[in-house]
N, C-alpha and C. Protein backbone atom coordinates (compact mmCIF):
# COMPACT_ATOMS: atom_id res chain seq x y z
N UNK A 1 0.82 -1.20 0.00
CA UNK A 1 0.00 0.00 0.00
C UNK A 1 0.87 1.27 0.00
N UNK A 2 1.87 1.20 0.67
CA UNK A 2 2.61 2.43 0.85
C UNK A 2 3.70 3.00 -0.38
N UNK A 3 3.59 1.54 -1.17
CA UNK A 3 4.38 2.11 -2.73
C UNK A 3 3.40 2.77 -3.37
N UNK A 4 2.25 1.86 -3.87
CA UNK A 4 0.87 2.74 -4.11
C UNK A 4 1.19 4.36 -3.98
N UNK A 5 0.63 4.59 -2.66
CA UNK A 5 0.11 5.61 -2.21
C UNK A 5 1.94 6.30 -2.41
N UNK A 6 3.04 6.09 -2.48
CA UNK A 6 4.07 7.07 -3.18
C UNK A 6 4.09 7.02 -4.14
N UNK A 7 3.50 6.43 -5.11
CA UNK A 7 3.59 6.54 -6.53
C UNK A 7 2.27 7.48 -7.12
N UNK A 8 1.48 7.42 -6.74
CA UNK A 8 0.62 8.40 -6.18
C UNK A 8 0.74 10.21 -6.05
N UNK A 9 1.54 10.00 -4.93
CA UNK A 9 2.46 11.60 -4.37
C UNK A 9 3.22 12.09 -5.30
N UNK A 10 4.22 10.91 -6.00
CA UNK A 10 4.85 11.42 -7.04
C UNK A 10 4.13 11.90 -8.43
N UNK A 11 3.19 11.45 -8.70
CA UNK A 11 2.33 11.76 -10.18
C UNK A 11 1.71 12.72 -9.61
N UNK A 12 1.08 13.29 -8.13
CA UNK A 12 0.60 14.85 -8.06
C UNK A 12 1.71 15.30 -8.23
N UNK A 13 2.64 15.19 -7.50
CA UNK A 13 3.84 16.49 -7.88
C UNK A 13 4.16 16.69 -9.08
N UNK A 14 3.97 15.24 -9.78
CA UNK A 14 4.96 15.88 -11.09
C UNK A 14 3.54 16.44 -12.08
N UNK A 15 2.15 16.40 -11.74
CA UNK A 15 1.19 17.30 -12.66
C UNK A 15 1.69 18.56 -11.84
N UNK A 16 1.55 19.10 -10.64
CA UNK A 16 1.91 20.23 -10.21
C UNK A 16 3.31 20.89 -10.46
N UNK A 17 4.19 20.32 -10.62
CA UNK A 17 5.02 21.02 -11.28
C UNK A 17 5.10 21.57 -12.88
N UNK A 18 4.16 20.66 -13.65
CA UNK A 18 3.40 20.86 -14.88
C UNK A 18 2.98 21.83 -14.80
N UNK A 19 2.09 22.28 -13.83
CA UNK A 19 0.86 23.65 -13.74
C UNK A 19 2.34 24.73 -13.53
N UNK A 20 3.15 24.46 -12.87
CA UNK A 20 3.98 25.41 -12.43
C UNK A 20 4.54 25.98 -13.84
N UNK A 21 4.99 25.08 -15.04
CA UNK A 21 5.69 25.19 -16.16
C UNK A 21 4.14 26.52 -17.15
N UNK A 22 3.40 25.93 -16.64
CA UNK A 22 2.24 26.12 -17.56
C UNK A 22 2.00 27.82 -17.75
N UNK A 23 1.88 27.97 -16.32
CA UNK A 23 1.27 29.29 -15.57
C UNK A 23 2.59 30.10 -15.01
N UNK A 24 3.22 31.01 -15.31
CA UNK A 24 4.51 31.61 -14.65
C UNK A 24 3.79 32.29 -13.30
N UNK A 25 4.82 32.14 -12.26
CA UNK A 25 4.75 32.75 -11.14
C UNK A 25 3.89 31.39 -9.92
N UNK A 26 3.75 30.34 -10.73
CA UNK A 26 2.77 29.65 -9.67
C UNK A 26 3.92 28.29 -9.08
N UNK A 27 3.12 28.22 -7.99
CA UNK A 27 4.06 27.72 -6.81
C UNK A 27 2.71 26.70 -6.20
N UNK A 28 3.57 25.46 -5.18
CA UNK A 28 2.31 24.87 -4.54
C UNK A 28 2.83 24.57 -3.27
N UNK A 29 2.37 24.21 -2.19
CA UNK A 29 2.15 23.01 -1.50
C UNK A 29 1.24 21.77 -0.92
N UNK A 30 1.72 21.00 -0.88
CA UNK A 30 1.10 19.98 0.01
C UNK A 30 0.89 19.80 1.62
N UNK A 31 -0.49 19.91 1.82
CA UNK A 31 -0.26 19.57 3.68
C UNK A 31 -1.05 18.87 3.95
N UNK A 32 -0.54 17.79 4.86
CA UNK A 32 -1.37 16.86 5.33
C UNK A 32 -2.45 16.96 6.50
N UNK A 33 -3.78 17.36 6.16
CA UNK A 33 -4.63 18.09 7.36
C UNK A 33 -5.47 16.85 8.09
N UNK A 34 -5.31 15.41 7.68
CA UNK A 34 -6.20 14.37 8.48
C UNK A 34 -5.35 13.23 8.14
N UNK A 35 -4.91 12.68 9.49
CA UNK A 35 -4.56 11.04 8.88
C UNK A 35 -5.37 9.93 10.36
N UNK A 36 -5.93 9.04 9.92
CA UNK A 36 -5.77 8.29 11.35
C UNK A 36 -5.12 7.00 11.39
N UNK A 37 -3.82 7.21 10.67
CA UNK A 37 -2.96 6.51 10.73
C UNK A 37 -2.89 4.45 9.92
N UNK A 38 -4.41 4.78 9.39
CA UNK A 38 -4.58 3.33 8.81
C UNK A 38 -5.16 3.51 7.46
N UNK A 39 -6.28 3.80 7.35
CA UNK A 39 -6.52 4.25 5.69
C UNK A 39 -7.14 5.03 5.29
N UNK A 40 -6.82 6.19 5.69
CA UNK A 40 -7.95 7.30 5.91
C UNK A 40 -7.29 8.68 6.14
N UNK A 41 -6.21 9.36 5.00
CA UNK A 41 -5.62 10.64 4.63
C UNK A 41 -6.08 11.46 3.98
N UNK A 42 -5.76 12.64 4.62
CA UNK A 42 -6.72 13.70 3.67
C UNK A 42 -5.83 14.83 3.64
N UNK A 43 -5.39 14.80 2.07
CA UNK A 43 -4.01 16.05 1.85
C UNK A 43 -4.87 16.99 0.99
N UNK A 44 -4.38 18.20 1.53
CA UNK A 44 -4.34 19.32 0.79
C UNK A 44 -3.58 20.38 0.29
N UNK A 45 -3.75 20.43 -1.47
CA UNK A 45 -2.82 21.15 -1.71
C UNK A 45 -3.21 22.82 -2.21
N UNK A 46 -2.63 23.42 -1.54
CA UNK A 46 -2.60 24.64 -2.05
C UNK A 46 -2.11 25.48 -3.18
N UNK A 47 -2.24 26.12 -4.04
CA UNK A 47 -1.79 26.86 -5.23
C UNK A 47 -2.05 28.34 -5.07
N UNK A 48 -0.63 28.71 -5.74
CA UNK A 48 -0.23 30.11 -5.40
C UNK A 48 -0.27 30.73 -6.62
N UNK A 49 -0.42 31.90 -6.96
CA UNK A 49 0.27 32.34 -8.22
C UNK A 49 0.61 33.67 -7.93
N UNK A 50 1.99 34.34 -8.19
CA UNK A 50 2.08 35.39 -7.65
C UNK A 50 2.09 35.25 -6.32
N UNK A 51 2.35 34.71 -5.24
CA UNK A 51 2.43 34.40 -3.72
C UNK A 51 0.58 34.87 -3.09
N UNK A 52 -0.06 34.81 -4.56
CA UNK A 52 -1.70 34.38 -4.13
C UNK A 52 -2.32 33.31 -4.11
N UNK A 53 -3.02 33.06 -2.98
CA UNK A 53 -3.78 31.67 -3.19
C UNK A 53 -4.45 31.67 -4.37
N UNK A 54 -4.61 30.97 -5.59
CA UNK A 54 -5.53 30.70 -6.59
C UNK A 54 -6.38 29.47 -6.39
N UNK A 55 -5.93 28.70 -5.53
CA UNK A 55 -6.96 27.25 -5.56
C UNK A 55 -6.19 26.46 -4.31
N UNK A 56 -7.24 25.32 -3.92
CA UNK A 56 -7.22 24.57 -2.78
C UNK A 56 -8.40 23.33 -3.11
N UNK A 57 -6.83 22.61 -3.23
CA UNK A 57 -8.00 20.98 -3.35
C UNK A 57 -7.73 20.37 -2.38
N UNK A 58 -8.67 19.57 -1.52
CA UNK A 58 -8.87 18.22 -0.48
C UNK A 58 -8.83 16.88 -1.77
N UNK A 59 -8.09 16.26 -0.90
CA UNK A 59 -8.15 14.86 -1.58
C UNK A 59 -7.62 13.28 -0.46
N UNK A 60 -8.42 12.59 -0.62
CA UNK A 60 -7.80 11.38 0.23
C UNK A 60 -7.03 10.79 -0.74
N UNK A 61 -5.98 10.65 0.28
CA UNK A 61 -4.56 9.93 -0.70
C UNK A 61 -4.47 8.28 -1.26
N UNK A 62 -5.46 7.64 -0.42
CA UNK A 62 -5.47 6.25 -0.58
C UNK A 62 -6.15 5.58 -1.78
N UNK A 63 -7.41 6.79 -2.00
CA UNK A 63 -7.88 6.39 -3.40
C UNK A 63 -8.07 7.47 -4.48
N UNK A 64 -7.49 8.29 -4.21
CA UNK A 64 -7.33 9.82 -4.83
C UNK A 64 -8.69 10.84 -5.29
N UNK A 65 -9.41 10.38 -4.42
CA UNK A 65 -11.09 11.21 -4.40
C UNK A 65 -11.07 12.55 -4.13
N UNK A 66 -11.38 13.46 -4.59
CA UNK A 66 -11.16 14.66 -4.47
C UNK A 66 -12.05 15.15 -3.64
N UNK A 67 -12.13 15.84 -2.53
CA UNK A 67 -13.67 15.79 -1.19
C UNK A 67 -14.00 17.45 -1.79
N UNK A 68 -13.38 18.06 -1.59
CA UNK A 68 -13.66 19.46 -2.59
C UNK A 68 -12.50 20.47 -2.74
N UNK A 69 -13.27 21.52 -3.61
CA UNK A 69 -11.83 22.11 -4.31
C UNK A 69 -12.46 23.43 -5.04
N UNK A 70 -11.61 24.44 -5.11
CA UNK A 70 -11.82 25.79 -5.70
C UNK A 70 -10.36 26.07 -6.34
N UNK A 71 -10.79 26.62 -7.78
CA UNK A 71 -9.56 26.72 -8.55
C UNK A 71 -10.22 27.83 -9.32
N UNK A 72 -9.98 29.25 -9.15
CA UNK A 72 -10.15 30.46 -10.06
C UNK A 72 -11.73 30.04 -10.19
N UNK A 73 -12.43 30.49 -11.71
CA UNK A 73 -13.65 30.70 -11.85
C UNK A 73 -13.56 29.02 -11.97
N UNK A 74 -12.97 28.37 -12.38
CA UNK A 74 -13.12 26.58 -12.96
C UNK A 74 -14.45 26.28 -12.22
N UNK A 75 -15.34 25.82 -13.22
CA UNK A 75 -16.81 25.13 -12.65
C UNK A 75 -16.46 23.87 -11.64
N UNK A 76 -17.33 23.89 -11.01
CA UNK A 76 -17.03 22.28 -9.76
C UNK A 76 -17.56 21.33 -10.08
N UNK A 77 -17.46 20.22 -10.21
CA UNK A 77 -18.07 19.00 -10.37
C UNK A 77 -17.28 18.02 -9.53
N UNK A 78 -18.09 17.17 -9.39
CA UNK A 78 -18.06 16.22 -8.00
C UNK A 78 -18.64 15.19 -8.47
N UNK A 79 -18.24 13.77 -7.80
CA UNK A 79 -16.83 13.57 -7.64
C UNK A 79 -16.11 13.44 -8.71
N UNK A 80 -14.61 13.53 -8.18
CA UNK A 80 -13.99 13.88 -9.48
C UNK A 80 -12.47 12.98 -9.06
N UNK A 81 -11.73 12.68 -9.64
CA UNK A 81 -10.30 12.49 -8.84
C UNK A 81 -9.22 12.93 -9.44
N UNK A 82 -7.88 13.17 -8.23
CA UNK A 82 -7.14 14.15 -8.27
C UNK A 82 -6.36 14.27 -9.37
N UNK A 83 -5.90 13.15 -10.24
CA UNK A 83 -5.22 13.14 -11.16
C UNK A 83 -6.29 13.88 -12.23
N UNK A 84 -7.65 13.45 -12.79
CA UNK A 84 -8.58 14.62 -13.20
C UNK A 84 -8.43 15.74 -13.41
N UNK A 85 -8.63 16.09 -11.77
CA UNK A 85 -9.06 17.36 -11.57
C UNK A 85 -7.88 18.37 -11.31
N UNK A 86 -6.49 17.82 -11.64
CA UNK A 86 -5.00 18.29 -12.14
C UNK A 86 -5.01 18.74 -13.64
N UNK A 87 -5.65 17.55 -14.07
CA UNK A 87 -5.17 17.79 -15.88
C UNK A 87 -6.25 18.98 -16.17
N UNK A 88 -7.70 18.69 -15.16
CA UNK A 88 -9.06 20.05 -15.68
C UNK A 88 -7.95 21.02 -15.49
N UNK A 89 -6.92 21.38 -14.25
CA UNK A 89 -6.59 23.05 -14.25
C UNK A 89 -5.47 23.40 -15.54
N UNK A 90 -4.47 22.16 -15.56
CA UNK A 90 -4.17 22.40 -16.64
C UNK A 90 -4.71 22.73 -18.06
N UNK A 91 -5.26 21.94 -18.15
CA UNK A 91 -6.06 22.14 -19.40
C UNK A 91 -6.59 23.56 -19.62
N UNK A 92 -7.70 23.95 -18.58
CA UNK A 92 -7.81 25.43 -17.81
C UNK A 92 -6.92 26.93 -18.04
N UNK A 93 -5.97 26.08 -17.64
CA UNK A 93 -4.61 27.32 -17.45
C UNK A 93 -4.59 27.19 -19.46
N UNK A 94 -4.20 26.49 -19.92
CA UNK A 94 -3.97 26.21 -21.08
C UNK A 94 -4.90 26.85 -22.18
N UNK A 95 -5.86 26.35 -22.21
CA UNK A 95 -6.88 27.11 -22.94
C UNK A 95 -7.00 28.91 -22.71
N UNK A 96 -6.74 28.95 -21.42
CA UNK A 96 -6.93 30.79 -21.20
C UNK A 96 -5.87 31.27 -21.16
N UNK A 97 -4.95 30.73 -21.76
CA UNK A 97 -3.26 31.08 -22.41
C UNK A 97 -3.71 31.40 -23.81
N UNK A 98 -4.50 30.03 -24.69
CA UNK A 98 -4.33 30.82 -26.40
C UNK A 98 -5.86 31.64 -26.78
């Protein structure tokens, strides 16, 4: 489970460093705001642009469900999962680039 769930961590980071390439000035982190230690994590990552918050997704790490999330005007839809709802901002950022 615990390769899983790092292989996992690694494919958000490496879409978030994507968004970072995408969008100049944007930055993220990850924080872990719920664990109870058996299967049941709930990370959230934050996005900056310009050292502004632009978006904040919840997601449990074990099956990558997204619990909710605000990203600029981006419409919400639910449920959704995190790898998803990475490529929607990209895509997002992308489209309101050309």
């Amino acid at each position: 489970m615990e390769v899983i769930t790092e292989e996992k961590k690694a494919l958000v980071r490496s879409l978030l460093n994507k968004l970072s390439e995408v969008v100049e000035g944007t930055t993220w982190r990850i924080n872990n705001t719920y664990s109870n230690g058996i299967d049941n994590t709930v990370l959230e990552i934050q996005i900056f642009e310009k050292k502004v918050q632009t978006g904040r997704i919840a997601y449990q790490l074990e099956d990558g469900h997204v619990i909710n999330y605000r990203y600029k005007d981006l419409e919400k839809r639910i449920p959704i999962q995190i790898m998803d709802m990475l490529l929607d901002i990209i895509g997002y950022e992308l489209d309101k680039a050309s």
